[in-house]
C-alpha atoms as a PDB file:
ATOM      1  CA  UNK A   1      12.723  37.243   8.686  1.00  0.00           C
ATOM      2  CA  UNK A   2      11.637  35.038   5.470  1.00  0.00           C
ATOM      3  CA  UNK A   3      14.919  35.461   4.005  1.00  0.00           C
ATOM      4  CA  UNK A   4      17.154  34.663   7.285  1.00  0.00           C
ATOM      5  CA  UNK A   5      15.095  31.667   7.459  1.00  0.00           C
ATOM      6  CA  UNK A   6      15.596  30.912   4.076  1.00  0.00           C
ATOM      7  CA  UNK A   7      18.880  31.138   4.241  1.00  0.00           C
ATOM      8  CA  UNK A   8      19.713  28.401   7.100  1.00  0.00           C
ATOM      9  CA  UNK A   9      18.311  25.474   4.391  1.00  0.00           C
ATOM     10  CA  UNK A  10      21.070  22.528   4.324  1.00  0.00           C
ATOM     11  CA  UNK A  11      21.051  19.833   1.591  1.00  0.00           C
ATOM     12  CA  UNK A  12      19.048  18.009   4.340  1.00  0.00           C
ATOM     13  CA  UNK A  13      16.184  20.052   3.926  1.00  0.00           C
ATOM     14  CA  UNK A  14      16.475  19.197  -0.223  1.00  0.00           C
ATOM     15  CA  UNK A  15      16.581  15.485   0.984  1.00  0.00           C
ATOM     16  CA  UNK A  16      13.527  16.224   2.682  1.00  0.00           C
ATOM     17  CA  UNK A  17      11.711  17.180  -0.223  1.00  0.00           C
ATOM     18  CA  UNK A  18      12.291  13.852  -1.820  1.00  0.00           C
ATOM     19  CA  UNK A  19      10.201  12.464   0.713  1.00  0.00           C
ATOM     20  CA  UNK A  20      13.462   9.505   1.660  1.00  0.00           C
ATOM     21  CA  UNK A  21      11.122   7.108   3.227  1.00  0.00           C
ATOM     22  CA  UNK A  22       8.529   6.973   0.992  1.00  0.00           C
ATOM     23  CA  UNK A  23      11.094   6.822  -2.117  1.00  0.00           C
ATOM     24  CA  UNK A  24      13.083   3.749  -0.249  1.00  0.00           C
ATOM     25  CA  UNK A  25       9.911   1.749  -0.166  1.00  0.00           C
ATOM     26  CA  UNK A  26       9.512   2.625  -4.231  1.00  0.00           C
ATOM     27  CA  UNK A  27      12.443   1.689  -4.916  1.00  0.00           C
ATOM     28  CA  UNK A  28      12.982  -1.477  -3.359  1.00  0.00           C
ATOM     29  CA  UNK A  29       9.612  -2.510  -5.145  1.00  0.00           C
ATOM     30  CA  UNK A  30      11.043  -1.414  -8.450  1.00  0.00           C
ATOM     31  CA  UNK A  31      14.434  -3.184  -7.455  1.00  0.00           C
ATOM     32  CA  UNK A  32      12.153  -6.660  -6.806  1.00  0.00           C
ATOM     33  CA  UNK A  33      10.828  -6.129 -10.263  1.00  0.00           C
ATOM     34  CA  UNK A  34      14.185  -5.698 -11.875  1.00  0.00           C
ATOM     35  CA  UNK A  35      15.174  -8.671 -10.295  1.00  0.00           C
ATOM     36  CA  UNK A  36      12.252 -10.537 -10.867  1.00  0.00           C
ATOM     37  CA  UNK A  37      12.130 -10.020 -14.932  1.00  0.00           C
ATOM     38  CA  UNK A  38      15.551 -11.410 -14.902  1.00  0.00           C
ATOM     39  CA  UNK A  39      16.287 -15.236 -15.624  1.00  0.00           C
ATOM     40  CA  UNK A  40      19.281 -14.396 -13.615  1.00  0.00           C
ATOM     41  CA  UNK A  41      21.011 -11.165 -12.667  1.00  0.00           C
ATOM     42  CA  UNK A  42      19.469  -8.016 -14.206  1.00  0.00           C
ATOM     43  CA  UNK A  43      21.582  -6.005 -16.358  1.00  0.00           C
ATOM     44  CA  UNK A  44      24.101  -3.769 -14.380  1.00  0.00           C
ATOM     45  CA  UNK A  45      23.509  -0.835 -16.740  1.00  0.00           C
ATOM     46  CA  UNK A  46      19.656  -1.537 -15.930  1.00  0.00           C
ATOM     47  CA  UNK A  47      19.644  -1.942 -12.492  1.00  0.00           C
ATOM     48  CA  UNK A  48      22.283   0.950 -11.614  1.00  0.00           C
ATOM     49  CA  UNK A  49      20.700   3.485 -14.053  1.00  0.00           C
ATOM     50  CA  UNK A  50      16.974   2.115 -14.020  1.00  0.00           C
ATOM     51  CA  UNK A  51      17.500   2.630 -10.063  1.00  0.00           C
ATOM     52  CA  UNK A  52      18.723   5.771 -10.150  1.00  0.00           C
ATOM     53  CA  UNK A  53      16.287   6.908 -12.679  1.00  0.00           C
ATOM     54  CA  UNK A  54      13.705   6.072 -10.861  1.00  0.00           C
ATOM     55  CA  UNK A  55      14.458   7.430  -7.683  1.00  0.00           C
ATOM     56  CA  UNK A  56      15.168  10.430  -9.196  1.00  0.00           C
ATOM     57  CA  UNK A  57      11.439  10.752 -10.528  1.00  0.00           C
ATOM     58  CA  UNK A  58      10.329   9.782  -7.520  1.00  0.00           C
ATOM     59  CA  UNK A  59      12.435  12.476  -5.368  1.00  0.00           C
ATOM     60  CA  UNK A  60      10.817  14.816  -8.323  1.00  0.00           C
ATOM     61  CA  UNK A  61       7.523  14.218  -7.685  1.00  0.00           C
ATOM     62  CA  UNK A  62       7.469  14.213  -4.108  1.00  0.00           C
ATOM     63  CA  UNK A  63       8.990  17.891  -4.459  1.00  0.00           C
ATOM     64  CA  UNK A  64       6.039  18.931  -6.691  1.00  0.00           C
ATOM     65  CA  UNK A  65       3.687  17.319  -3.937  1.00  0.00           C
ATOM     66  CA  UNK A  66       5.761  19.228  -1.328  1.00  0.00           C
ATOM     67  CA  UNK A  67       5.175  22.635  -3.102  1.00  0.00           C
ATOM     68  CA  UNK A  68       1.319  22.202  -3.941  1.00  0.00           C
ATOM     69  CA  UNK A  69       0.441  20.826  -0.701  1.00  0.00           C
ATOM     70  CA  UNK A  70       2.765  23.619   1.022  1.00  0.00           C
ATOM     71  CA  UNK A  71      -0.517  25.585   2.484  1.00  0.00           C
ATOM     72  CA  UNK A  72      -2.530  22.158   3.447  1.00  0.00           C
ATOM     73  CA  UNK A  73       1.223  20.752   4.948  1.00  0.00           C
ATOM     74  CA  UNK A  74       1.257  24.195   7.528  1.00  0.00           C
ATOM     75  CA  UNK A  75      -2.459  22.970   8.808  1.00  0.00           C
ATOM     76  CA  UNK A  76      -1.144  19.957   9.727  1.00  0.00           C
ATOM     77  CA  UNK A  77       0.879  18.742  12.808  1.00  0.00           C
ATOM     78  CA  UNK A  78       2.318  15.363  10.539  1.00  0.00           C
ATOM     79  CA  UNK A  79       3.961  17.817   8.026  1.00  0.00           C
ATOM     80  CA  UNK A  80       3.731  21.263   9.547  1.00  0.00           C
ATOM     81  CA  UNK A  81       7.788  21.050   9.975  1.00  0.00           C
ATOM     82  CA  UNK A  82       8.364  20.653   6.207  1.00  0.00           C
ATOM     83  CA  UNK A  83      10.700  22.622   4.302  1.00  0.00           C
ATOM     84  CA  UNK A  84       8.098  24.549   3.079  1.00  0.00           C
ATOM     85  CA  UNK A  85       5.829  25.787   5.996  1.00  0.00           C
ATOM     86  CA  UNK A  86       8.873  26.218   8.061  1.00  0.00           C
ATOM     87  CA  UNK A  87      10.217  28.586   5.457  1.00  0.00           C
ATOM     88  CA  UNK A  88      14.170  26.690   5.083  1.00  0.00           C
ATOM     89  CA  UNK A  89      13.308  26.448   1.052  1.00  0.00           C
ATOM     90  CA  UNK A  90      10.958  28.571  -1.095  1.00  0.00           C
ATOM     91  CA  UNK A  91       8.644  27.273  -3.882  1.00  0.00           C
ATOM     92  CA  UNK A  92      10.892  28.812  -7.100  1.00  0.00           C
ATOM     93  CA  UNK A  93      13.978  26.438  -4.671  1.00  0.00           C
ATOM     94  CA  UNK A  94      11.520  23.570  -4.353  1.00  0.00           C
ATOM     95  CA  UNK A  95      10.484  23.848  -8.536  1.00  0.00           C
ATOM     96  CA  UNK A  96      14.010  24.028  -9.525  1.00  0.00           C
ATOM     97  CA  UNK A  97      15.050  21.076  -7.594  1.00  0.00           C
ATOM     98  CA  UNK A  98      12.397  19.339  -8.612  1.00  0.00           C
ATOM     99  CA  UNK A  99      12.775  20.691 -12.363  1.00  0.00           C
ATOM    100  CA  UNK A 100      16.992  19.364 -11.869  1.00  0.00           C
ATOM    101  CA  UNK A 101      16.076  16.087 -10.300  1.00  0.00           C
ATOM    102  CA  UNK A 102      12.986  14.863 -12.941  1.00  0.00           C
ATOM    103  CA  UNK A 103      15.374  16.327 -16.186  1.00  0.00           C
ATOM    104  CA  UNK A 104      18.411  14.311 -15.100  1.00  0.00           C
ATOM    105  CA  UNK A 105      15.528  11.398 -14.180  1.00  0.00           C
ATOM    106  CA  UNK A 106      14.758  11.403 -18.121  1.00  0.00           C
ATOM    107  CA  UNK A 107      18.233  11.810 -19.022  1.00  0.00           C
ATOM    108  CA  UNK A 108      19.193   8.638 -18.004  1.00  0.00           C
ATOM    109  CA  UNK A 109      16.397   6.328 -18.466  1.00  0.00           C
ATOM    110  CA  UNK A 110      16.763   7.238 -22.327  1.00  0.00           C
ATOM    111  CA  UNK A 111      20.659   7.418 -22.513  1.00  0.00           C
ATOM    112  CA  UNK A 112      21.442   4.283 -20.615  1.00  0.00           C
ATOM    113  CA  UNK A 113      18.002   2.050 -20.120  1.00  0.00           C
ATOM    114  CA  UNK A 114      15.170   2.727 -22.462  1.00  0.00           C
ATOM    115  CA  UNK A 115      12.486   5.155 -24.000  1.00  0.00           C
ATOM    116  CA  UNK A 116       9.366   2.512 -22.445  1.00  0.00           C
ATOM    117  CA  UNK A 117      10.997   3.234 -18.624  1.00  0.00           C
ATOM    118  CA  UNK A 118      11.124   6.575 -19.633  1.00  0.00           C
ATOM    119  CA  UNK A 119       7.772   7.159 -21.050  1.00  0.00           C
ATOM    120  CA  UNK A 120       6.049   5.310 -18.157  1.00  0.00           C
ATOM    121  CA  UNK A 121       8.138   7.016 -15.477  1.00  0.00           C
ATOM    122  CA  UNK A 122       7.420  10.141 -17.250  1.00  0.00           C
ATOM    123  CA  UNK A 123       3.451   9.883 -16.599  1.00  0.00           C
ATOM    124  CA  UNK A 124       3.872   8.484 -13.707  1.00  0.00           C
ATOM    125  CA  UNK A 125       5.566  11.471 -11.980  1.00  0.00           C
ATOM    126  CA  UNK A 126       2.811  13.685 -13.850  1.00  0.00           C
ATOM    127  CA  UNK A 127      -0.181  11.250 -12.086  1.00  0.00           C
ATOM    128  CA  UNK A 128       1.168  11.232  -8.694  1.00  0.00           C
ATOM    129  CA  UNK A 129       2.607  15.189  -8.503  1.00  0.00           C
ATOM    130  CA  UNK A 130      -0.222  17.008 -10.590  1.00  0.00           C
ATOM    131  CA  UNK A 131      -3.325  14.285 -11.185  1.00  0.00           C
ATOM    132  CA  UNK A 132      -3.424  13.181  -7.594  1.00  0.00           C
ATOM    133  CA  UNK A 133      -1.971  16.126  -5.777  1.00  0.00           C
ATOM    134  CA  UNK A 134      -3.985  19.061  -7.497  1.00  0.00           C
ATOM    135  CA  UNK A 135      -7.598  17.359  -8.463  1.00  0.00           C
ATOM    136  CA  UNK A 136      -7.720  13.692  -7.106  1.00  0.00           C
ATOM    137  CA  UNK A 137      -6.623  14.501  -3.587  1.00  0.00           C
ATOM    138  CA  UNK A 138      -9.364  17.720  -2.868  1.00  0.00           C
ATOM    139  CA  UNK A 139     -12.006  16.443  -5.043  1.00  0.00           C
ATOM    140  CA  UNK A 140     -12.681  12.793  -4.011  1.00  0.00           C
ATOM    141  CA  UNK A 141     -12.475  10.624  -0.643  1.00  0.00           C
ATOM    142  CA  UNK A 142     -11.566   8.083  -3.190  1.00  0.00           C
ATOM    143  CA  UNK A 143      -8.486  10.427  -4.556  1.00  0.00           C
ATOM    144  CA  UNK A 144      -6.289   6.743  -2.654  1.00  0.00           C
ATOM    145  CA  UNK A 145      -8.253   4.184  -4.649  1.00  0.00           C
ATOM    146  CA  UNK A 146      -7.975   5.963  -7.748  1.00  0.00           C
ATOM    147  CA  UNK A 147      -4.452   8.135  -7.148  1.00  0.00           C
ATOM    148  CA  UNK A 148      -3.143   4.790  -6.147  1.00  0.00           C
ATOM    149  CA  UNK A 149      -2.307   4.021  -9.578  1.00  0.00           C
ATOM    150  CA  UNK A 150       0.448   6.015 -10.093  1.00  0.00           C
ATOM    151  CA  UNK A 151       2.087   4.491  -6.686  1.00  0.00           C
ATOM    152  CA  UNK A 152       1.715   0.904  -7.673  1.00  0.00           C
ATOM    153  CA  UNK A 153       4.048   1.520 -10.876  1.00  0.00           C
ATOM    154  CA  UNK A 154       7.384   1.068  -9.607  1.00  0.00           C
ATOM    155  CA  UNK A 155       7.749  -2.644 -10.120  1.00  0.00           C
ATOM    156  CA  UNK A 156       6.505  -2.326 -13.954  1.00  0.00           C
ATOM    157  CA  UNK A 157       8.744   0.353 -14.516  1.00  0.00           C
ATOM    158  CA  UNK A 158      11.643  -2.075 -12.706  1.00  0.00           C
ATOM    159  CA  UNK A 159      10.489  -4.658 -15.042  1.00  0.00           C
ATOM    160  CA  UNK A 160      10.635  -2.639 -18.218  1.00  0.00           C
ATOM    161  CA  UNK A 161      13.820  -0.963 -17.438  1.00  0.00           C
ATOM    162  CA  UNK A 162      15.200  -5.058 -17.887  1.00  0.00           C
ATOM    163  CA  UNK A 163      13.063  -6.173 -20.766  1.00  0.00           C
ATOM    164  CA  UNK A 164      11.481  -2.869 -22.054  1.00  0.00           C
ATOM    165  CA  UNK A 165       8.707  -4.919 -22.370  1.00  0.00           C
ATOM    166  CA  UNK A 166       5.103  -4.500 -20.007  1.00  0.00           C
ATOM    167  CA  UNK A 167       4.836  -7.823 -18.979  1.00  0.00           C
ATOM    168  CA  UNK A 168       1.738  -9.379 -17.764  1.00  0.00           C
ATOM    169  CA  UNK A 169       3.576 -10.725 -14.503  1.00  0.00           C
ATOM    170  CA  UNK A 170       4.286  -7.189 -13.984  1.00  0.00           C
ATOM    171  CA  UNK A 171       0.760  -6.049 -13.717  1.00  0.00           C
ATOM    172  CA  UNK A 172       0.666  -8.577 -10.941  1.00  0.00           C
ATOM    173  CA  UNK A 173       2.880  -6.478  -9.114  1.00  0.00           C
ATOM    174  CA  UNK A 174       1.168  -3.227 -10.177  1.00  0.00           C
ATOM    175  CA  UNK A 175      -2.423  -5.259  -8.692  1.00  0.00           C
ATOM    176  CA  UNK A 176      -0.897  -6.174  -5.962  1.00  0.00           C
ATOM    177  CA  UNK A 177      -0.005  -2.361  -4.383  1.00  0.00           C
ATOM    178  CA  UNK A 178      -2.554  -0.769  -6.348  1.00  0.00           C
ATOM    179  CA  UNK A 179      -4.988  -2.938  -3.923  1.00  0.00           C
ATOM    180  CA  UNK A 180      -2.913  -2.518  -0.854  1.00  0.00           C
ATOM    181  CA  UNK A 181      -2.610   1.339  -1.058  1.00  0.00           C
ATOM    182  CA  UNK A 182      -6.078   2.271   0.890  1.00  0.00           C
ATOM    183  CA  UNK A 183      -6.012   0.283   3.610  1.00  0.00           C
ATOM    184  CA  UNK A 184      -2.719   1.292   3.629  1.00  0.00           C
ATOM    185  CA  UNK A 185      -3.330   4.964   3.569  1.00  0.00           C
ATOM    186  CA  UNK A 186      -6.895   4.513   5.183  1.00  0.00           C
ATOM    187  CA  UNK A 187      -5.143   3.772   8.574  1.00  0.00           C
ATOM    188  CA  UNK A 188      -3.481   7.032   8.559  1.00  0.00           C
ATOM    189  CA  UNK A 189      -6.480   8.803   7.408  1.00  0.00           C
ATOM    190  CA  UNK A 190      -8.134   7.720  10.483  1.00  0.00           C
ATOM    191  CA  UNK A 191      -5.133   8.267  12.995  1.00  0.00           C
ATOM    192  CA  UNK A 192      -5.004  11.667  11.229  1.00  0.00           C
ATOM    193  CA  UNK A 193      -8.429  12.191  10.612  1.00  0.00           C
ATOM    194  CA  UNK A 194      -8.722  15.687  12.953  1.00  0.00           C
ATOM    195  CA  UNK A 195      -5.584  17.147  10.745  1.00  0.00           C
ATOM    196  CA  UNK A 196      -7.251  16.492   7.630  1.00  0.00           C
ATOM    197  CA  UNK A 197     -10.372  17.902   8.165  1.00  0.00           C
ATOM    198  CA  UNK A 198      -8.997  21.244   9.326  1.00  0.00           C
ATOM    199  CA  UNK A 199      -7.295  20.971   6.451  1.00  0.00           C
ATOM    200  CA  UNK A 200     -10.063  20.568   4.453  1.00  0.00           C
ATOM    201  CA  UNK A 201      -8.984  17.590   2.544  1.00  0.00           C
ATOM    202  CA  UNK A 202     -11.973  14.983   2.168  1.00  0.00           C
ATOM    203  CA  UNK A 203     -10.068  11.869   2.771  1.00  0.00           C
ATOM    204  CA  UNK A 204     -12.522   8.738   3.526  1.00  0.00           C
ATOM    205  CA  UNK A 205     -12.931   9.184   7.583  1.00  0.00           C
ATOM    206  CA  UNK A 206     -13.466  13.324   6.908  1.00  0.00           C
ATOM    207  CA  UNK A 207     -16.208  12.882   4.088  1.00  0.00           C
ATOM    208  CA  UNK A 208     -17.951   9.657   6.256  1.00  0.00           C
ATOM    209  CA  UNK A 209     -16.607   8.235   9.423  1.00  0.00           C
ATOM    210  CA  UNK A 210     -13.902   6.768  11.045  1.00  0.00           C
ATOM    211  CA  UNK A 211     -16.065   3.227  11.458  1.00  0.00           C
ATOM    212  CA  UNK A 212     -16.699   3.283   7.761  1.00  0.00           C
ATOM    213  CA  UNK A 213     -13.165   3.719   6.591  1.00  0.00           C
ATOM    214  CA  UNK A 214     -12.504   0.819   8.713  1.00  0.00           C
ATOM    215  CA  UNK A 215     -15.646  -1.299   7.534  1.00  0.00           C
ATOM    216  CA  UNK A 216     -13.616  -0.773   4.117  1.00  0.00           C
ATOM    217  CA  UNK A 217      -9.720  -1.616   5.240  1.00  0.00           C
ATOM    218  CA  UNK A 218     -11.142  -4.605   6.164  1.00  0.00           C
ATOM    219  CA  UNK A 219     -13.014  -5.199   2.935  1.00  0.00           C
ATOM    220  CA  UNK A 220      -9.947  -3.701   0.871  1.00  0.00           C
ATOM    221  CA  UNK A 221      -7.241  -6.142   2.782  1.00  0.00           C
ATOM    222  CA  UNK A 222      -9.573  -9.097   2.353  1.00  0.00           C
ATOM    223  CA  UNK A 223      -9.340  -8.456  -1.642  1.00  0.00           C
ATOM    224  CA  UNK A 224      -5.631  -7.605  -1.198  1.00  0.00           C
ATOM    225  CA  UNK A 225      -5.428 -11.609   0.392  1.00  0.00           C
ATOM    226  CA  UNK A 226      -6.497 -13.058  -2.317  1.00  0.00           C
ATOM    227  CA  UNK A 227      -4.810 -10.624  -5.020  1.00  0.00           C
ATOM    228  CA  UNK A 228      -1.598 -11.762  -3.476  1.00  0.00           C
ATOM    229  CA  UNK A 229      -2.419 -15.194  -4.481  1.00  0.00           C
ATOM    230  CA  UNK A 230      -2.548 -14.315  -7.889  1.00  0.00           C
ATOM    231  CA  UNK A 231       1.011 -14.985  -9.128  1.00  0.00           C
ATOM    232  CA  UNK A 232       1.041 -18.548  -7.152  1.00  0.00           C
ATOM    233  CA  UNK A 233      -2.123 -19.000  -9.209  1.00  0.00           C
ATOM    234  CA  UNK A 234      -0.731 -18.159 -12.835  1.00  0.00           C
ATOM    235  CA  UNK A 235       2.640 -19.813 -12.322  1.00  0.00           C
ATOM    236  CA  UNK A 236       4.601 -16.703 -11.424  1.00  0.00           C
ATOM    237  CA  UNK A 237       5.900 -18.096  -8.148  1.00  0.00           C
ATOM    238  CA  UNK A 238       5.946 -21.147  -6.142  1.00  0.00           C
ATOM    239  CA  UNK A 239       5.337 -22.467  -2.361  1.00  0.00           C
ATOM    240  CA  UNK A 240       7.460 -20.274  -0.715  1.00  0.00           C
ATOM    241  CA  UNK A 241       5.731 -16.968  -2.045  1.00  0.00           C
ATOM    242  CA  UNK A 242       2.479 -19.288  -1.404  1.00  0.00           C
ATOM    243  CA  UNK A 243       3.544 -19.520   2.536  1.00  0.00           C
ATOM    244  CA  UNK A 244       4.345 -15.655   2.633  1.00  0.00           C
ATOM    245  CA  UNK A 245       1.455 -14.405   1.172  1.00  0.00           C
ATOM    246  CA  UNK A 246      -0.339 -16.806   3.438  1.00  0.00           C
ATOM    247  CA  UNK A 247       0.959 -15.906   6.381  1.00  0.00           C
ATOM    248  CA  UNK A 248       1.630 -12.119   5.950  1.00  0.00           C
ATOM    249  CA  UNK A 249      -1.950 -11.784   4.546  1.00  0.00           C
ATOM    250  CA  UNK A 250      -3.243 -13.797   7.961  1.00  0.00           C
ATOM    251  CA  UNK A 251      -1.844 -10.796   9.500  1.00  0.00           C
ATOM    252  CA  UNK A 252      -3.049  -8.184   7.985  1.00  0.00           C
ATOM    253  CA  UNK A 253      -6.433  -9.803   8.301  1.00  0.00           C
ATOM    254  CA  UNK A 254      -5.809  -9.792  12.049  1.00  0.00           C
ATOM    255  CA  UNK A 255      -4.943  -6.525  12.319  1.00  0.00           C
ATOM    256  CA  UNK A 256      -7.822  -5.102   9.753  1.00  0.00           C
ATOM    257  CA  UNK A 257      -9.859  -6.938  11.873  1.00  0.00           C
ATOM    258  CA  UNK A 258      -8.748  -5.644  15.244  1.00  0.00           C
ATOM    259  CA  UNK A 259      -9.345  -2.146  13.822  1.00  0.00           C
ATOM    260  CA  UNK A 260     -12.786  -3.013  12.895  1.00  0.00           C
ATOM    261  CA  UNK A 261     -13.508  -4.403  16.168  1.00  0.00           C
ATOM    262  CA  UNK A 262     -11.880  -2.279  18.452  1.00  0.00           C
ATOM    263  CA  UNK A 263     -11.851   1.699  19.436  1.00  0.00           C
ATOM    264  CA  UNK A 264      -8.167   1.714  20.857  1.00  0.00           C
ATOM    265  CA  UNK A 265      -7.139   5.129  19.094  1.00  0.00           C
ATOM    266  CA  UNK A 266      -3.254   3.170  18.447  1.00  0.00           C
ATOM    267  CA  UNK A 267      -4.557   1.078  16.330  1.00  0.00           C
ATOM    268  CA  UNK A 268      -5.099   3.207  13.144  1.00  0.00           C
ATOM    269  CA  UNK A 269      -0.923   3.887  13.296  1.00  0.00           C
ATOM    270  CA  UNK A 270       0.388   0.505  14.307  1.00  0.00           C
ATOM    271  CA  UNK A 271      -2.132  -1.080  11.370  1.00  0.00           C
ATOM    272  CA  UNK A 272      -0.606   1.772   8.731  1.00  0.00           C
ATOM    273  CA  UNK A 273       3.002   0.346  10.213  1.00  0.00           C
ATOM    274  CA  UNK A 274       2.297  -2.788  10.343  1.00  0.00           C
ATOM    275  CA  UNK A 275       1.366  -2.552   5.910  1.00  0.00           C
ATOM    276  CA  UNK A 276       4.687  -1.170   5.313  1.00  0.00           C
ATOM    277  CA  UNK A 277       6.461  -4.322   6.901  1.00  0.00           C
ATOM    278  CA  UNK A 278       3.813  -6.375   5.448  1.00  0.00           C
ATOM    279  CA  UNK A 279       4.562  -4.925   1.346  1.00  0.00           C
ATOM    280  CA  UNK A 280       8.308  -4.948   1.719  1.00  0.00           C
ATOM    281  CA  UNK A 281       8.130  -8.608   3.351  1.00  0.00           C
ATOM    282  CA  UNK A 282       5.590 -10.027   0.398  1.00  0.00           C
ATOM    283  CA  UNK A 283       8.114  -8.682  -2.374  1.00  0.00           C
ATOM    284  CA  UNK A 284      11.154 -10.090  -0.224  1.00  0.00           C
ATOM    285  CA  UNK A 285       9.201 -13.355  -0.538  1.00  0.00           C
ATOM    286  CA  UNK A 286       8.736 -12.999  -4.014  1.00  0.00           C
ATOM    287  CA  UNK A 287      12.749 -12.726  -4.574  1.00  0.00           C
ATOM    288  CA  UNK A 288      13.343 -15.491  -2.258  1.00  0.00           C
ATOM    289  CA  UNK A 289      10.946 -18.033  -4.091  1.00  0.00           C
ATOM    290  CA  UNK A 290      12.880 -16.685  -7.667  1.00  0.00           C
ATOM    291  CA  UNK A 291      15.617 -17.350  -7.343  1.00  0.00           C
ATOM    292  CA  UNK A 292      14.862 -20.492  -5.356  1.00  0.00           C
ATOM    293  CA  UNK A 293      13.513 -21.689  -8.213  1.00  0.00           C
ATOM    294  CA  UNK A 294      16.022 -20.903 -10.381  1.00  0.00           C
ATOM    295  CA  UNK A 295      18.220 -22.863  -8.080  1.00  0.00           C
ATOM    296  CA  UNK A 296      15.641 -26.292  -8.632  1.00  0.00           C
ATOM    297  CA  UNK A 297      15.464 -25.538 -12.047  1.00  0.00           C
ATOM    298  CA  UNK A 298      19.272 -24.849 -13.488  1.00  0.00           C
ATOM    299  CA  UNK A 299      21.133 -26.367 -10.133  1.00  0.00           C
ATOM    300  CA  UNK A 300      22.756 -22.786  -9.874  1.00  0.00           C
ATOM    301  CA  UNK A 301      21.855 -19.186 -10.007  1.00  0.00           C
ATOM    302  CA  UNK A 302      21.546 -18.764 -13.632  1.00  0.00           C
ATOM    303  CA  UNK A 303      24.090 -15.474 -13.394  1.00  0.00           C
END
């Protein structure tokens, strides 16, 4: 039966391993940093093989995760149709695609952009599929706060695959998600909070309560405000990042809020929704102030 099942796994079941979703919102953050070390255009070597480098590490990792969390994923009705649990791909399938995708990953980020991308790719693939995964994830309800590292480092490794340099504007970026990933993840916890209990994992609403993961999404998106004034603050960007991070932060507030206040059982999912939208917006405005003041400052584009 194992093997018949086995044997009906498409290349979208490999796609699934990569985790596509999560991986688009890592790269687009890692894009935005490409973008924003440049004076100008980034590099088209850089931002075609940095890119593709570090989706590929991503799409790595997220197969690791897929294989270590394989029991957990079968407890669970958010993952329990996985390649894995359903039985389309095996681990030694899952480990060899994962093995392909992080060796061709390294490949190119030392042939064609630099060893620095490389090297901090490298460890961060390591830190999100083994650190997190195996130890931070069962041993701590703060495995987000902590694991959340290794999930805020797209951006610097965009940066560095341009300048192959760690710049301290980059860290900005790393701040900014590293603070946004629990309430992020918190709201999930909560709207999944049954699942991972019987799964045993002690996420923050499993090892407390639901009211005290919210008590601390509201405390967490309140710092993540006024992180995301930071790069106004040190000359990074101008008034039209100013006005986004304004604005989208009102909202989150609102929303962080709302979940504090209120018992509506949606809420949890449309606040985790809600952060996605509200990351991918802040690093559009980001782009949009750039290069608008690249426009002021050279009356062009500065390609």
């Amino acid at each position: 039966m194992t093997s018949e099942r086995q044997q009906r796994a498409t290349w979208r079941d490999f796609y699934e391993l990569g985790k596509p979703r999560v991986v688009l919102l890592i790269m687009f953050t890692a894009i935005a940093g490409m973008f924003l070390a440049a004076p100008g255009l980034p590099p088209l070597d850089a931002l075609v093989f940095g890119s593709l480098g570090i989706a590929l590490a991503a799409s790595s990792a997220a197969a690791i995760n897929h294989v270590l969390d394989r029991r957990f994923d079968a407890q669970m009705a958010r993952t329990r149709n996985r390649p894995l649990p359903t039985g389309h791909v095996n681990e030694r399938q899952a480990l060899a695609y994962a093995a392909l995708l992080g060796t061709l990953s390294m490949l190119l980020l030392v042939g064609w952009v630099n060893v620095l991308t490389a090297v901090l790719t490298f460890f961060s693939l390591i830190g999100y599929a083994v650190v997190y995964t195996v130890w931070l994830k069962h041993a701590t309800p703060q495995n987000i706060v902590i694991g959340g590292a290794a999930g805020a480092a797209p951006p610097v490794l965009g940066w560095t695959a341009v300048t192959g340099s760690v710049d301290p504007y980059s860290l900005l970026l790393f701040l900014i998600i590293f603070t946004w990933t629990p309430p992020h993840f918190w709201a999930l916890a909560i709207a999944r909070q049954d699942e991972y209990a019987k799964a045993g994992i002690p996420m923050l609403p499993v090892a407390y309560s639901a009211e005290f993961t919210r008590l601390h999404i509201l405390l967490y998106t309140i710092l993540l405000v006024i992180v995301t004034l930071l790069p106004y603050l040190t000359g990074m960007s101008g008034l039209i990042y100013l006005a986004f991070a304004v604005v989208l932060g009102g909202f989150f507030l609102y929303r962080a809020l709302e979940l504090k206040m209120r018992s509506d059982a949606r809420l949890p999912m449309r606040t985790f929704t809600f952060s996605i939208k509200y990351l991918a917006l802040l690093f559009a405005g980001l782009l949009i102030d750039h290069y608008f003041m690249i426009r002021l400052e050279t009356g062009g584009w500065g390609l």
